[in-house]
Protein backbone atom coordinates (compact mmCIF):
# COMPACT_ATOMS: atom_id res chain seq x y z
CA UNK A 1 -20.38 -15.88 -6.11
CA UNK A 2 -21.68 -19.03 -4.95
CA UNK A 3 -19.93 -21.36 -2.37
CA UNK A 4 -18.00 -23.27 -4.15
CA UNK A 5 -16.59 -20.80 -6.24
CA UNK A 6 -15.95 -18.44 -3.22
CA UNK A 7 -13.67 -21.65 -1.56
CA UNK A 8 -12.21 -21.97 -4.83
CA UNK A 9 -10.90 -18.03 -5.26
CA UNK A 10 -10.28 -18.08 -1.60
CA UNK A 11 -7.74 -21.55 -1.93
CA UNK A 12 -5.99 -19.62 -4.60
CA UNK A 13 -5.62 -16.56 -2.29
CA UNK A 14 -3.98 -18.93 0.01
CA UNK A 15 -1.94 -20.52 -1.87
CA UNK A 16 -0.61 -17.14 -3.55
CA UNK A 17 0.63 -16.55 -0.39
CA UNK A 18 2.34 -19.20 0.43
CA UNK A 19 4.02 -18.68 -2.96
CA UNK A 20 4.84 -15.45 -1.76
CA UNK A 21 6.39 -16.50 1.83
CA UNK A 22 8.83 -18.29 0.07
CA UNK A 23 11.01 -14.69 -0.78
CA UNK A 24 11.55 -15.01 3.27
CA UNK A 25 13.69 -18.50 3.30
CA UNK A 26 15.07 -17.77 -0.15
CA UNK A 27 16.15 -14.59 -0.19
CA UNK A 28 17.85 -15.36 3.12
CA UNK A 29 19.22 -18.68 1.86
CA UNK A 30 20.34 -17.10 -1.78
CA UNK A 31 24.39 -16.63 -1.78
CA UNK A 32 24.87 -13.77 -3.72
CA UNK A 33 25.12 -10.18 -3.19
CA UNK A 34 21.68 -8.51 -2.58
CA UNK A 35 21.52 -6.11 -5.68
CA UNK A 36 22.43 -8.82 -7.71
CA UNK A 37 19.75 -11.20 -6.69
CA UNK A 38 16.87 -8.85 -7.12
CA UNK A 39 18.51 -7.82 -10.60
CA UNK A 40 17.95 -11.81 -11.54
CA UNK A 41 14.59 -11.88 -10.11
CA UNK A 42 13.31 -8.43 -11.86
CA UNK A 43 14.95 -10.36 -15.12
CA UNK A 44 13.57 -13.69 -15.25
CA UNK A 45 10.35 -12.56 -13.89
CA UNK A 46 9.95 -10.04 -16.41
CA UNK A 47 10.65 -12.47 -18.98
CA UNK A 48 8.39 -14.87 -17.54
CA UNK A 49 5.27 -12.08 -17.33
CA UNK A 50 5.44 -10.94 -20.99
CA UNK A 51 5.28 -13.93 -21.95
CA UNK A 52 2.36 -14.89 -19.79
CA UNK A 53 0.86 -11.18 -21.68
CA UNK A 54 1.76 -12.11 -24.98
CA UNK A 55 0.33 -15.69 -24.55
CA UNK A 56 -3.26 -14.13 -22.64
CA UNK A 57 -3.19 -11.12 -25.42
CA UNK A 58 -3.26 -8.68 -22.56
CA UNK A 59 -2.54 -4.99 -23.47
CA UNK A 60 0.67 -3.58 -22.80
CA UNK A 61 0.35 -0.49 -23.99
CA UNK A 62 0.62 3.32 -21.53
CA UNK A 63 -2.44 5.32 -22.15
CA UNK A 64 -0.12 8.91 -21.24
CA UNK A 65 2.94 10.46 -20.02
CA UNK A 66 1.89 10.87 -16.22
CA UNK A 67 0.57 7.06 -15.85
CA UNK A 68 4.41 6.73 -17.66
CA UNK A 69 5.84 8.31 -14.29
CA UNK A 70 4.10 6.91 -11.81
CA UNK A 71 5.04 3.24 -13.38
CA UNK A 72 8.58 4.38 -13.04
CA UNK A 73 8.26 6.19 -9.69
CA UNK A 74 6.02 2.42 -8.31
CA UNK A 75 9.51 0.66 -10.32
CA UNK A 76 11.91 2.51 -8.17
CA UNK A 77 9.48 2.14 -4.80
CA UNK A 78 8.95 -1.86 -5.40
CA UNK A 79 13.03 -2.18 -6.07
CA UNK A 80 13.93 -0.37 -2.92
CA UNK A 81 11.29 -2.05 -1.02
CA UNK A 82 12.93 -5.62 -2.24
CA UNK A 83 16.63 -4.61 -1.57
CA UNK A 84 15.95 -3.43 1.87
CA UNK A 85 14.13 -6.52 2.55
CA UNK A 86 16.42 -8.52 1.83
CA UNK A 87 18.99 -6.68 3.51
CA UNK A 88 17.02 -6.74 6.34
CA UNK A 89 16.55 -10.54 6.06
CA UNK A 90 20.33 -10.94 5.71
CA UNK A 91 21.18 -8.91 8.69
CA UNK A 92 18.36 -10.57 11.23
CA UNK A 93 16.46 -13.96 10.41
CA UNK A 94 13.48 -14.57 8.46
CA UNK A 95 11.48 -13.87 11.19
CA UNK A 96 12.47 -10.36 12.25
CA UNK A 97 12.69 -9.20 8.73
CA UNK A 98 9.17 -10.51 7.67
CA UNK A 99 7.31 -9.33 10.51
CA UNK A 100 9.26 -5.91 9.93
CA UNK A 101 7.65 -5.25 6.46
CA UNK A 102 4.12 -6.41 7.62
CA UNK A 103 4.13 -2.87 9.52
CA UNK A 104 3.11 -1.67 6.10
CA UNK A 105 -0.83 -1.87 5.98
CA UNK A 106 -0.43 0.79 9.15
CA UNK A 107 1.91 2.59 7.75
CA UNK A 108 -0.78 3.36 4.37
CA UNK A 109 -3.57 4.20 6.58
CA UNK A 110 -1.59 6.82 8.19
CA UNK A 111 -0.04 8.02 5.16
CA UNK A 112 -3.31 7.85 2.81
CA UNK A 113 -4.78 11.01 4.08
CA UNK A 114 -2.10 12.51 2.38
CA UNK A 115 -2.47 11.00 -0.99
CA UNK A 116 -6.38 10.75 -1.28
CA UNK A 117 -9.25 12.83 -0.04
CA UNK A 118 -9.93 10.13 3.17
CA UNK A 119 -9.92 11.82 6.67
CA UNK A 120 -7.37 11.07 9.17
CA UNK A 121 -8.89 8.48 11.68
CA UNK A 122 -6.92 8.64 15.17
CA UNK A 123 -7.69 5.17 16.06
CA UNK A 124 -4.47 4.70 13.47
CA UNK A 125 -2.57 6.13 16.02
CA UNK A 126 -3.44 3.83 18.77
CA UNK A 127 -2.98 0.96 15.57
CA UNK A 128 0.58 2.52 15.28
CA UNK A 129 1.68 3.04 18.91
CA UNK A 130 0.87 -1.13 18.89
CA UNK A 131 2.76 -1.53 16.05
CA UNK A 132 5.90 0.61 17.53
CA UNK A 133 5.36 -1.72 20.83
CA UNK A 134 5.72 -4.89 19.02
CA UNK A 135 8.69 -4.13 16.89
CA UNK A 136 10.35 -2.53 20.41
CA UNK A 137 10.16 -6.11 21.90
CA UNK A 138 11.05 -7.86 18.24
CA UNK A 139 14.62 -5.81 18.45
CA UNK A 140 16.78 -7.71 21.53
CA UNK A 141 18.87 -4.09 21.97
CA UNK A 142 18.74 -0.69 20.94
CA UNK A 143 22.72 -0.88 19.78
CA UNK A 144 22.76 -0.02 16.09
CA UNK A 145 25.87 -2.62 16.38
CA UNK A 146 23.76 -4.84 16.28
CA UNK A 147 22.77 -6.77 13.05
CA UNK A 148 19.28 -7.65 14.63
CA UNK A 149 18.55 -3.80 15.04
CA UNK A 150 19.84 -2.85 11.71
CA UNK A 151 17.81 -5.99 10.22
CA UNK A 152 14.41 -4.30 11.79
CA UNK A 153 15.63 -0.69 10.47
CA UNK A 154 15.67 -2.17 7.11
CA UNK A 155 12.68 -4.14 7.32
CA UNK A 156 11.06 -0.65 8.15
CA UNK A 157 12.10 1.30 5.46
CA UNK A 158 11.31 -1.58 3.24
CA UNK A 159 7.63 -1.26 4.40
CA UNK A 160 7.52 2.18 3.78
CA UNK A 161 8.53 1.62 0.51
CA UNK A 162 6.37 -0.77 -0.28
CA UNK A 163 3.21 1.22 1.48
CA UNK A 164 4.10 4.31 -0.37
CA UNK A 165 4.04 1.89 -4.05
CA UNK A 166 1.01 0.54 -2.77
CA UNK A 167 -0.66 4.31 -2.66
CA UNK A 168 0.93 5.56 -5.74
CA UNK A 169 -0.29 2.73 -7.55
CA UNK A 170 -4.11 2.63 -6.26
CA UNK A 171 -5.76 4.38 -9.04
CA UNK A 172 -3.63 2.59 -11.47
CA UNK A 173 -5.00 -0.92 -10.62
CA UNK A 174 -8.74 0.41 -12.03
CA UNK A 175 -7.29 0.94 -15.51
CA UNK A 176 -4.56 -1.62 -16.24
CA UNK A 177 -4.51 -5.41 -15.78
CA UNK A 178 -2.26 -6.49 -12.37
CA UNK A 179 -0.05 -8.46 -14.60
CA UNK A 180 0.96 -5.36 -16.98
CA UNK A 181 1.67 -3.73 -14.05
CA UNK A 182 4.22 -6.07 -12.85
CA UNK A 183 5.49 -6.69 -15.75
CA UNK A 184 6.38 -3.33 -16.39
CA UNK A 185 8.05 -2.93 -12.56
CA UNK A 186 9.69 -5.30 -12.75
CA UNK A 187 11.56 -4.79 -16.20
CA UNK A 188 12.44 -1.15 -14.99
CA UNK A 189 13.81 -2.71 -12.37
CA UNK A 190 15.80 -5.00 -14.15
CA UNK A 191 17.20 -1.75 -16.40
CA UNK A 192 17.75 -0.08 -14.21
CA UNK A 193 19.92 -2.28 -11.83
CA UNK A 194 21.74 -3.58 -14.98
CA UNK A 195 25.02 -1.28 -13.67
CA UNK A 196 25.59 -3.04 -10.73
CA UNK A 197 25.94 -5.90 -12.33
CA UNK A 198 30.05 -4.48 -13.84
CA UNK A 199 30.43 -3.96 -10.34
CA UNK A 200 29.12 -6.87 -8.23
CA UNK A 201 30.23 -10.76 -7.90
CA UNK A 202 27.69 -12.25 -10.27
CA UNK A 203 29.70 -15.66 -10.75
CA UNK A 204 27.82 -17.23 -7.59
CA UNK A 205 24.57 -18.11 -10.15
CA UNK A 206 26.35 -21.02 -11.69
CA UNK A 207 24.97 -22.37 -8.47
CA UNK A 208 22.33 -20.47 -6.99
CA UNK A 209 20.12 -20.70 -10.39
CA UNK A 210 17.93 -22.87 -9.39
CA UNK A 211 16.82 -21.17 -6.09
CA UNK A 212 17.11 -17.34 -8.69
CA UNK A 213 14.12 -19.27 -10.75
CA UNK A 214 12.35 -20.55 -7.88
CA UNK A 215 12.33 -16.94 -6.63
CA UNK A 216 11.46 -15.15 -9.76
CA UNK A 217 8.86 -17.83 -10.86
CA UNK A 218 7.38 -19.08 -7.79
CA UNK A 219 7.44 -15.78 -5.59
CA UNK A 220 7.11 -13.28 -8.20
CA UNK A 221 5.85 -13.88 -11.44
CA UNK A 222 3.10 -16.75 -10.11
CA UNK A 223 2.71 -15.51 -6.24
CA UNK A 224 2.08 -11.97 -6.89
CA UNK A 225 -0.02 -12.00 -10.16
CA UNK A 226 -2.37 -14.39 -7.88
CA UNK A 227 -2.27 -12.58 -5.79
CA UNK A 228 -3.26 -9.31 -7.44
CA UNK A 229 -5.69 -10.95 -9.20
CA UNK A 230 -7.97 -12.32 -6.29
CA UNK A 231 -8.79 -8.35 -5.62
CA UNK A 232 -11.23 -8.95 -8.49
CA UNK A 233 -13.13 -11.52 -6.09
CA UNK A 234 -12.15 -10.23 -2.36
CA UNK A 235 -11.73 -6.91 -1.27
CA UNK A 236 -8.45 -5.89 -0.05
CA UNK A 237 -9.16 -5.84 3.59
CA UNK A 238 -9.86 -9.84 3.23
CA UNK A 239 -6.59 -10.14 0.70
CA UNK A 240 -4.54 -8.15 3.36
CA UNK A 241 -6.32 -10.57 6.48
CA UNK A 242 -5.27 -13.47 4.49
CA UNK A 243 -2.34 -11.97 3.32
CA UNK A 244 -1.08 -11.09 6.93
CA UNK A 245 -0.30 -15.22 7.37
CA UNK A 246 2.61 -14.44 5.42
CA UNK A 247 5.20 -13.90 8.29
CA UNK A 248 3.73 -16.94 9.60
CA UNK A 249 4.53 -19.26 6.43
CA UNK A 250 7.73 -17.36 5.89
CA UNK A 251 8.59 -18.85 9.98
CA UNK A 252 7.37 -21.81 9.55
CA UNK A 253 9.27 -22.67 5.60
CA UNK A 254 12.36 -20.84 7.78
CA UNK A 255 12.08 -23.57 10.51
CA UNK A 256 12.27 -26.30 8.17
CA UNK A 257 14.29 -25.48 5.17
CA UNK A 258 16.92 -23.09 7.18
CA UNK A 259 16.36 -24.52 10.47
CA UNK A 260 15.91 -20.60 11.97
CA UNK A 261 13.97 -21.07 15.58
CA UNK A 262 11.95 -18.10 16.55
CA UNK A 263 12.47 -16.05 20.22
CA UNK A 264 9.74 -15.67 22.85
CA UNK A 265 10.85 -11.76 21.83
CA UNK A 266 9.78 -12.78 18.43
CA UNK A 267 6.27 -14.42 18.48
CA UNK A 268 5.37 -11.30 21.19
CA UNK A 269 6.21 -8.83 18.93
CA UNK A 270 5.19 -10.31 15.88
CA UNK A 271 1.73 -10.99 17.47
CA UNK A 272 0.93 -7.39 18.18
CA UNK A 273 2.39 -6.31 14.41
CA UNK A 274 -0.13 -9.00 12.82
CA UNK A 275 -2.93 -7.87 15.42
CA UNK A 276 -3.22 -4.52 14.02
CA UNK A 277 -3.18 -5.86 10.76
CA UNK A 278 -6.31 -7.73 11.17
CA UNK A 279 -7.84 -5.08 13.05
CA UNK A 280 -7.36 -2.90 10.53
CA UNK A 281 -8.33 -5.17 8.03
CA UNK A 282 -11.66 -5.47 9.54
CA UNK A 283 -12.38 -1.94 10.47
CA UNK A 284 -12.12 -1.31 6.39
CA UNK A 285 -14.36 -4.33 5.72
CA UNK A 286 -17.44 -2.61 8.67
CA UNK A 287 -16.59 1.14 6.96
């Protein structure tokens, strides 16, 4: 890859995500319930990613039963990951609920042992102790009263989510383009959150519609094919250094559009959490 080239592929990277620290300011800024929002963004950017498929001529079809499961068990994974997150952002602030979900890249390294034939490397336990440390000062008290607490809580089990889609998915992402693969999460689920929408206040998107495009456009059809689509020229330690600036667009968009200031608490703990992302980041790129 020569230079230019290299800046070019690593702008993109960039800007993907910045598309994708936008979910942070609207998700938080969206008034409608939470299910209901992520049923409109599954929708729309399901719509919008077959036909970006059908227009490229890229190949939708499942080669077997068992890659047929593990679509629908990523599906389920990437839907709970996006309700808790939002639920966490809801709860807390933009800040608090980002930084939450970026304890996910430690979260795989200590669960990948388990899925793949890696050995377990104990300097992930140091890399988790720091992570534990930082979201212990992000949370201002251990009362599960309190909507800060229950905002990191979420934001956890939102990573995990997302960390164990992440590991279920890895050998997919050899065999099927990154678009088909979000196209087809993100139409299961749209299916299957279509019940909650008989049960749910859905009148609200006469007026949120707008922001419900920007999300499912910007965030998730554009944002995260980009984004999926640099691995071809990076590898994913560099995506996930670049990809760790995320909280720290998601702040900064927060700060301006919602007017959300950031503790001392929060750029402490957040440091630590996005320090042993990078460290990890680069131990994978030495290995």
């Amino acid at each position: 890859m020569n230079e230019k080239s290299h800046l070019n592929h690593l702008l993109l990277l960039t800007v993907a995500t910045l598309f994708i620290s936008t979910s942070g300011a609207l998700g938080k800024f969206i008034a409608m319930p939470t299910p209901v929002i992520i049923w409109w963004r599954a929708a729309l950017a399901a719509i919008f990613l077959l036909i970006f498929c059908l227009y490229k001529g890229i190949n939708l079809k499942i080669n077997n039963g068992k890659d047929r499961w593990t679509f629908f068990i990523a599906a389920v994974l990437m839907g709970a990951h996006w309700i808790t997150y939002f639920y966490a952002l809801k709860l807390s602030n933009v800040a608090i609920g980002m930084l939450s979900i970026f304890t996910f890249p430690v979260m795989i390294a200590l669960l990948e042992p388990l899925f793949s034939r890696t050995k377990f490397d104990p300097i992930h336990i140091v890399l988790g102790l720091m992570v534990l440390i930082g979201i212990y000062i992000l949370a201002p008290e251990f009362d599960l009263g309190s909507s800060h607490l229950q905002g990191i809580l979420f934001g956890l089990l939102s990573a995990l989510c997302y960390a164990l889609r992440i590991l279920i998915l890895k050998g997919q992402v050899a065999i099927y383009n990154g678009t088909m693969l979000m196209f087809y999460q993100v139409a299961i689920i749209a299916v299957l959150l279509t019940p909650i929408l008989y049960f749910l206040d859905t009148s609200n998107i006469t007026t949120q519609y707008p922001y419900v495009i920007l999300l499912a456009l910007l965030t998730t059809a554009i944002g995260h094919t980009m984004f999926v689509n640099s691995l071809k020229y990076f590898k994913a330690s560099t995506a996930s250094i670049i990809g760790s600036a995320q909280p720290v667009f998601g702040i900064i968009i927060a700060y301006f559009f919602l007017n959300e200031i950031p503790t001392i608490h929060t750029f402490v703990g957040g440091a630590l959490i996005l320090a042993t992302v990078i460290i990890e980041s680069i131990r994978s790129k030495i290995k």
